[in-house]
N, C-alpha and C. Protein backbone atom coordinates (compact mmCIF):
# COMPACT_ATOMS: atom_id res chain seq x y z
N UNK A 1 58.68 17.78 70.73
CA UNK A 1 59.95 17.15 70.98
C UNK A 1 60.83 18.03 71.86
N UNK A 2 60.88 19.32 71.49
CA UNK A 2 61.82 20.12 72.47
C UNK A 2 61.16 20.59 73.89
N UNK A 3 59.93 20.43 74.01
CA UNK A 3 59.20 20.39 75.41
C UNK A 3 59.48 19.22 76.17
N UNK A 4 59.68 17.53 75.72
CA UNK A 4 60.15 16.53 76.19
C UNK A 4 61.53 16.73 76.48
N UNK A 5 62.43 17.43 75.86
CA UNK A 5 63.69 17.51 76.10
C UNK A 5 64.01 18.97 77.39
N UNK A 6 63.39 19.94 77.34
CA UNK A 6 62.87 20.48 78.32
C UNK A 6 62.63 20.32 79.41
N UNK A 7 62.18 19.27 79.47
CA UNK A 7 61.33 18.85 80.44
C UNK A 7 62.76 17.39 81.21
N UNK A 8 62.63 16.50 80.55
CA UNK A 8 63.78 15.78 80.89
C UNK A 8 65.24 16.58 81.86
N UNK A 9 65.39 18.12 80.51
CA UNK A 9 66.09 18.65 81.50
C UNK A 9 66.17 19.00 82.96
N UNK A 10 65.31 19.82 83.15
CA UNK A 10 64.28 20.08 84.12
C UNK A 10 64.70 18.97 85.32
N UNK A 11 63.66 17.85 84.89
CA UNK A 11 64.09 16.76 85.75
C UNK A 11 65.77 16.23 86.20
N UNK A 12 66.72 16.20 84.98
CA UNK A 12 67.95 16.19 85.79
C UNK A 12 68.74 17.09 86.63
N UNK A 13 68.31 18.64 86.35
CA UNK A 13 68.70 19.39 87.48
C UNK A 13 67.67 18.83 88.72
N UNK A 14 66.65 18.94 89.02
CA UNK A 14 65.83 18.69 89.95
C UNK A 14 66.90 17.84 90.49
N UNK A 15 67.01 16.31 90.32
CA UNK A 15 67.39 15.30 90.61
C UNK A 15 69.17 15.68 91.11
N UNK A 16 69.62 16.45 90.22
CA UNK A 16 71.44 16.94 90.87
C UNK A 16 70.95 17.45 92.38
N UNK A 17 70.09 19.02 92.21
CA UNK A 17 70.03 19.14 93.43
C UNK A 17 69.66 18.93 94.53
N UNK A 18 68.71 17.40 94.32
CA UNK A 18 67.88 16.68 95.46
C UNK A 18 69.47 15.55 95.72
N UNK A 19 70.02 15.27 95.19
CA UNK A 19 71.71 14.82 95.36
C UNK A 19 72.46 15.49 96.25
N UNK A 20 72.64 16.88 95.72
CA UNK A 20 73.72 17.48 96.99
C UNK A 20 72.94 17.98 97.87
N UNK A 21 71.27 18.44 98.11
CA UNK A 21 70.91 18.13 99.33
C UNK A 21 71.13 17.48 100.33
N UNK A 22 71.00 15.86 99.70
CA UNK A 22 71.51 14.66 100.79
C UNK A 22 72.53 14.30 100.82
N UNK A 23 73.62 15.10 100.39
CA UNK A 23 75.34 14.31 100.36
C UNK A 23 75.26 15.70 101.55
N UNK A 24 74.47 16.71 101.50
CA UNK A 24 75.00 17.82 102.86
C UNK A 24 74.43 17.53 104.42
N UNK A 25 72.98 16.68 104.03
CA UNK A 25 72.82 16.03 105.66
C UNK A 25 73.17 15.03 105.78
N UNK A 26 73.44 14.25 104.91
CA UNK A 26 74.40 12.80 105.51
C UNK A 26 75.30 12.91 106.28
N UNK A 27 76.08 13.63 106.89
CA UNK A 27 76.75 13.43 108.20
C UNK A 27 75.96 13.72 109.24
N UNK A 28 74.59 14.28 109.02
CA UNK A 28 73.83 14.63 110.61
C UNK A 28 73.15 13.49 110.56
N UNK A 29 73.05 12.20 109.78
CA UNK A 29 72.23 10.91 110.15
C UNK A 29 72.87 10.12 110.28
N UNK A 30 74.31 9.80 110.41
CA UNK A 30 75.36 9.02 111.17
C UNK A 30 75.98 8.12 110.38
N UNK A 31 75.79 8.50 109.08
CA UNK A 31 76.45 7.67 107.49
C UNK A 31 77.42 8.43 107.26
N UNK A 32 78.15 9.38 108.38
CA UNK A 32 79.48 10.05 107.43
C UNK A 32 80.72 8.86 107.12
N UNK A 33 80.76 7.64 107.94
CA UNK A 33 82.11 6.86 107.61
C UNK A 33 81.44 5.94 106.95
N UNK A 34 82.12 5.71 105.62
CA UNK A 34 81.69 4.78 104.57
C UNK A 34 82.65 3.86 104.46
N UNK A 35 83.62 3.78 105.82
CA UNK A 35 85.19 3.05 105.07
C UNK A 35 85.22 1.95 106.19
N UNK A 36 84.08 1.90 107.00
CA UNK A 36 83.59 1.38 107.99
C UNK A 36 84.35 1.27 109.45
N UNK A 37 84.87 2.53 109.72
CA UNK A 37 85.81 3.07 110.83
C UNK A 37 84.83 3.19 112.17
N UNK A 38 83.39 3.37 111.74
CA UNK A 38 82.57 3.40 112.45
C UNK A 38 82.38 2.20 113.47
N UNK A 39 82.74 1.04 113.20
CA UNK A 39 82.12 -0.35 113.50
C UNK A 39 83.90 -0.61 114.01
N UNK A 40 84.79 -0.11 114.58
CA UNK A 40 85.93 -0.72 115.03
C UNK A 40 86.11 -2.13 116.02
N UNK A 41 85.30 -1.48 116.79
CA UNK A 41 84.54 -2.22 117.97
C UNK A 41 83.66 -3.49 117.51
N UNK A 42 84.14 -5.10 117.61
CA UNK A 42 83.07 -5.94 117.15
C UNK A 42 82.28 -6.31 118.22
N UNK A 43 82.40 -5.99 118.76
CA UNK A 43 81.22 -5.90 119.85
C UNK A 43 80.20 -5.71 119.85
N UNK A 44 79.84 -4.42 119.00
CA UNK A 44 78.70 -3.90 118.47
C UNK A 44 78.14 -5.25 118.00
N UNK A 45 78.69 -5.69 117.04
CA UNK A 45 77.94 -6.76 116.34
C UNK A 45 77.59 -8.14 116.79
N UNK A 46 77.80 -8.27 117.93
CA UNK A 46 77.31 -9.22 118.55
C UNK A 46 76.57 -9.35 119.88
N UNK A 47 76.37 -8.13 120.37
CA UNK A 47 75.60 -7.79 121.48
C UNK A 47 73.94 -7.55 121.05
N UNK A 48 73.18 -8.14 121.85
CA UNK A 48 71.96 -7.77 121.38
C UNK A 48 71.20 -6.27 121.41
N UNK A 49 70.31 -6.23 120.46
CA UNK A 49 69.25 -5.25 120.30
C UNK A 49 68.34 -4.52 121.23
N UNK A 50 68.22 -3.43 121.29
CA UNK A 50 67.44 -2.84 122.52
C UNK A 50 66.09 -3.77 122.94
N UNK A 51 65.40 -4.79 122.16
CA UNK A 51 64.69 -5.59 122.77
C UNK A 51 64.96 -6.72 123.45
N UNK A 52 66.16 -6.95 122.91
CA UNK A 52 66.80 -8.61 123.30
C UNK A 52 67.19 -9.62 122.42
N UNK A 53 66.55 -9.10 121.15
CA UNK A 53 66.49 -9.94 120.15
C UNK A 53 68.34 -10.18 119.97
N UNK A 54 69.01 -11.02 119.84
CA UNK A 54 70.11 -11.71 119.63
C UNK A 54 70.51 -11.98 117.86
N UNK A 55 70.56 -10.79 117.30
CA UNK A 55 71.12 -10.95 115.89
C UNK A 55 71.82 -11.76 115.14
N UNK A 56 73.12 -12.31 115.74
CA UNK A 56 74.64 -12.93 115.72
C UNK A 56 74.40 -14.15 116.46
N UNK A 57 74.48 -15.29 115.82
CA UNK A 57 75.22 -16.64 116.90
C UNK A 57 73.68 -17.35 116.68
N UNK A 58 72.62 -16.90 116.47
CA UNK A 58 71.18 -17.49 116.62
C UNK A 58 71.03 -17.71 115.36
N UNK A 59 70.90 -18.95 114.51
CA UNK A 59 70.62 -19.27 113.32
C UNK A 59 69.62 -20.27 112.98
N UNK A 60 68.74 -20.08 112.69
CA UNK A 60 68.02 -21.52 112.82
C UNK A 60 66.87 -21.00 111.33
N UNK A 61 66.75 -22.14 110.47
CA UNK A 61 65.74 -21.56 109.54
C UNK A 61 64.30 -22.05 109.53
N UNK A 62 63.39 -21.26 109.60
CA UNK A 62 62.32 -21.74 110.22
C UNK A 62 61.14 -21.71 109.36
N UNK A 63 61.74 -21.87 107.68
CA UNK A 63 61.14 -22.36 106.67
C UNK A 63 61.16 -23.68 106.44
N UNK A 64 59.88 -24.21 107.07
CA UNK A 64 60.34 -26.16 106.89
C UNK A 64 60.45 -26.43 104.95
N UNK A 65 60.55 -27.67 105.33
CA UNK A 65 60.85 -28.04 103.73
C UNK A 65 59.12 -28.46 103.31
N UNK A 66 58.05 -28.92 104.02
CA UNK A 66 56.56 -28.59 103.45
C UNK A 66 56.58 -27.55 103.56
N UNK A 67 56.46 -26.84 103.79
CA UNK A 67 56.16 -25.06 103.53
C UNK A 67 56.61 -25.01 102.27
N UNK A 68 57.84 -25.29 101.76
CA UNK A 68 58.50 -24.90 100.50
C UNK A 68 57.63 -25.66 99.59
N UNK A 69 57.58 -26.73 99.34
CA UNK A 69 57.40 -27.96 99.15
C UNK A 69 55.70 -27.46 98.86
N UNK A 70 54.73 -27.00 99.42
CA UNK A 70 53.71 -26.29 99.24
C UNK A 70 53.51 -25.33 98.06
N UNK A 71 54.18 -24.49 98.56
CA UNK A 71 54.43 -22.84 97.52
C UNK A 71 54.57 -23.79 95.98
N UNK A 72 55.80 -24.78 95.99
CA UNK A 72 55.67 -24.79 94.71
C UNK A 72 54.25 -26.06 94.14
N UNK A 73 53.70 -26.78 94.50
CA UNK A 73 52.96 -27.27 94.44
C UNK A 73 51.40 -26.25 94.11
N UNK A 74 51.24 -24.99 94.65
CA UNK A 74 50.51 -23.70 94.35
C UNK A 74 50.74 -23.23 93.12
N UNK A 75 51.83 -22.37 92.72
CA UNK A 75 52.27 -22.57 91.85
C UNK A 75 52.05 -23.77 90.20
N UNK A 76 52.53 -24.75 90.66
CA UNK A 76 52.17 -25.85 89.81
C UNK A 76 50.55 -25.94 89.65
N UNK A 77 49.70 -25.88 90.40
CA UNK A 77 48.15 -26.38 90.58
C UNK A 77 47.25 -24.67 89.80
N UNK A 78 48.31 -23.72 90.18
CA UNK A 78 47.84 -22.63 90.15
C UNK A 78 47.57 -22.66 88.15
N UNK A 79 48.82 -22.57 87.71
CA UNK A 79 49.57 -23.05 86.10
C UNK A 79 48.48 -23.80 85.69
N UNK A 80 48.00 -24.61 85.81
CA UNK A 80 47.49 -26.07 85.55
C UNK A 80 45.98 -25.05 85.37
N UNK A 81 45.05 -24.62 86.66
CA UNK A 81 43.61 -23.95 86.74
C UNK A 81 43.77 -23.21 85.47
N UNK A 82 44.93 -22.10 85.30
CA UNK A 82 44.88 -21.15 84.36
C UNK A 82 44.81 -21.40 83.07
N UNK A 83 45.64 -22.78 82.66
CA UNK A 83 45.86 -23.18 81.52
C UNK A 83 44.53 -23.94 81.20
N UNK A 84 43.43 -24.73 81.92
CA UNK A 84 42.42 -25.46 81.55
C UNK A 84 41.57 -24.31 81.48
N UNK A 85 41.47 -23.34 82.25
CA UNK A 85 40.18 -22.27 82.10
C UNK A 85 40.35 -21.85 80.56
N UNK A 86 41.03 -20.80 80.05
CA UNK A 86 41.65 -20.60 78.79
C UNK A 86 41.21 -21.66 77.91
N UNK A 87 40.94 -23.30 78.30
CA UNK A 87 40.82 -23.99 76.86
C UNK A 87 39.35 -23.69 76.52
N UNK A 88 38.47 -23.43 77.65
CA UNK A 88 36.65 -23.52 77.18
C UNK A 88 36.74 -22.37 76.71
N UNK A 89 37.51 -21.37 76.74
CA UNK A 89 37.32 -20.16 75.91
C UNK A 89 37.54 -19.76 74.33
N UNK A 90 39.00 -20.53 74.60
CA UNK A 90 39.40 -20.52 73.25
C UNK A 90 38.28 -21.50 71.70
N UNK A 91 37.78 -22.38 72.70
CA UNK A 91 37.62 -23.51 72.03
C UNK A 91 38.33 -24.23 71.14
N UNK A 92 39.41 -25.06 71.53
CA UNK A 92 40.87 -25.34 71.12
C UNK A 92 40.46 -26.68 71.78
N UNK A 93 39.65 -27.06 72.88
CA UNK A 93 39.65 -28.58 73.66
C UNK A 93 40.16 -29.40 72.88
N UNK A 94 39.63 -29.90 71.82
CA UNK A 94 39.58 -30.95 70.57
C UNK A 94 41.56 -30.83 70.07
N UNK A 95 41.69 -29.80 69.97
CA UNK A 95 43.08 -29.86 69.28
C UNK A 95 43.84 -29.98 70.38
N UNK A 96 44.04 -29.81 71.66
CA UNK A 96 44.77 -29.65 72.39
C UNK A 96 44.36 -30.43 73.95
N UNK A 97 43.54 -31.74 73.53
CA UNK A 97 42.94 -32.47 74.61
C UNK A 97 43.95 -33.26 75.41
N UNK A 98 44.95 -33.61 74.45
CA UNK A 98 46.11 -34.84 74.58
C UNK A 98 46.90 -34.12 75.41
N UNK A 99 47.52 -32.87 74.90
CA UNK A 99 48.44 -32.06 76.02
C UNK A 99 48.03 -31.64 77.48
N UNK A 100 46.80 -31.75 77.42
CA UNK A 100 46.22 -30.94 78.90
C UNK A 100 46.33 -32.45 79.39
N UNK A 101 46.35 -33.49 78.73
CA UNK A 101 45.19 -34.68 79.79
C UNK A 101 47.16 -35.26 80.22
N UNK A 102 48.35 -35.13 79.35
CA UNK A 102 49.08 -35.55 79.38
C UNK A 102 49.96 -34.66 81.03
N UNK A 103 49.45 -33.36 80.80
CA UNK A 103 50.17 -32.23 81.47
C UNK A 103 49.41 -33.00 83.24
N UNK A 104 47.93 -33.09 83.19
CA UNK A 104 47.37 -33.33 83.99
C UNK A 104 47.79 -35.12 85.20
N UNK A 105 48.17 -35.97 84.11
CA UNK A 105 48.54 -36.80 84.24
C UNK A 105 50.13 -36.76 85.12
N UNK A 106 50.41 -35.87 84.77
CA UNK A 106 51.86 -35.55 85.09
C UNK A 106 52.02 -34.74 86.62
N UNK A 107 51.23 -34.37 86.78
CA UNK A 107 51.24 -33.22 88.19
C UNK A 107 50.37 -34.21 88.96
N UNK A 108 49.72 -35.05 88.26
CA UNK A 108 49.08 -36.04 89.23
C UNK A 108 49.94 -37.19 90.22
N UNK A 109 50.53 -37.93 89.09
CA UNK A 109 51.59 -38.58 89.13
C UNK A 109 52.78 -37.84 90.45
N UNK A 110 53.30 -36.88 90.41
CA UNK A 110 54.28 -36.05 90.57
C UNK A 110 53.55 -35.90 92.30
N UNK A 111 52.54 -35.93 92.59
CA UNK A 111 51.33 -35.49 93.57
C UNK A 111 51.32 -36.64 94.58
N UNK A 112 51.27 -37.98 93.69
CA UNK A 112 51.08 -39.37 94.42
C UNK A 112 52.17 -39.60 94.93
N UNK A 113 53.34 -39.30 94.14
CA UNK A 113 54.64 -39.21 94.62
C UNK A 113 55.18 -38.62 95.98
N UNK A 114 54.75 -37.46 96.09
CA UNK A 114 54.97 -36.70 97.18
C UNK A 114 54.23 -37.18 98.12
N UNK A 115 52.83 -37.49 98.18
CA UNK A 115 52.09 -38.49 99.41
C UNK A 115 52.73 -39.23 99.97
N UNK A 116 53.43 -40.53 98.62
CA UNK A 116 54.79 -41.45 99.35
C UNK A 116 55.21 -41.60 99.94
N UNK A 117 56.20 -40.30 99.19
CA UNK A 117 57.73 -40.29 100.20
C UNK A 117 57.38 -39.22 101.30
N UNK A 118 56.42 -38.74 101.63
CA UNK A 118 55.87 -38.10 102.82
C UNK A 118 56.43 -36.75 102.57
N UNK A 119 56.52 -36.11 101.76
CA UNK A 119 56.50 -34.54 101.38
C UNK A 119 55.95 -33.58 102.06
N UNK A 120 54.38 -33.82 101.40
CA UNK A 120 53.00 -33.04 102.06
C UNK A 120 52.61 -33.35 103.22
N UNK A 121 53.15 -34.50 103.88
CA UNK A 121 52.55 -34.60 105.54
C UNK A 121 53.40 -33.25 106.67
N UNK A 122 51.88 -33.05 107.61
CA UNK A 122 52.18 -31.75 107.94
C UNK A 122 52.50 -32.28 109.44
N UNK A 123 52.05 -33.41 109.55
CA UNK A 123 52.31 -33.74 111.06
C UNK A 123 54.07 -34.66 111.07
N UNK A 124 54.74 -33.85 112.00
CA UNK A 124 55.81 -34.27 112.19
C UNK A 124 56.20 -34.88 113.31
């Protein structure tokens, strides 16, 4: 117990003086103004990047809604594999046939749905 406490100690000096290490070069890596005196100029923030890339004013999200719309459908299908593998193991089928076939029924349903109303179509 007093070797763990030792030791803990140990570690919080370590950790103080790996602290005022970096509170003494933080002004040579250009984080000395924290009050953001640095950035007076908004200019900065809207001029582009040494490649060109345009940070500010360019917004566009280029996560369609199938993409999303996918992930959780993975997810869902993923749930579903894990939970039927688990039943031939357990051997539980018999007690727990109604919930899987009900669960199954349900993501099916939920599936035909999305075909419908055109969810999963990838061609736009």
């Amino acid at each position: 117990m007093v070797v763990v406490s030792c030791v803990i100690v140990v570690l919080m000096i370590l950790l103080l003086i790996l602290l005022c290490i970096s509170s003494y070069f933080s002004p040579m890596t250009g984080s000395e103004s924290f009050d953001g005196s640095r950035y007076e100029d908004l200019s900065d923030w809207f001029s582009s990047f040494e490649c060109g890339f345009l940070g500010q004013g360019f917004s566009e999200n280029f996560f369609s809604f199938a993409y999303v719309n996918l992930l959780v459908l993975f997810v869902v299908f993923d749930l579903e594999v894990s939970l039927l593998l688990n039943v031939i193991y357990d051997g539980v089928w018999f007690y727990t046939f109604w919930c899987y076939f009900f669960f199954l029924l349900l993501v099916t349903i939920g599936y035909i749905g999305e075909v419908i109303l055109g969810y999963t179509s990838w061609l736009d």
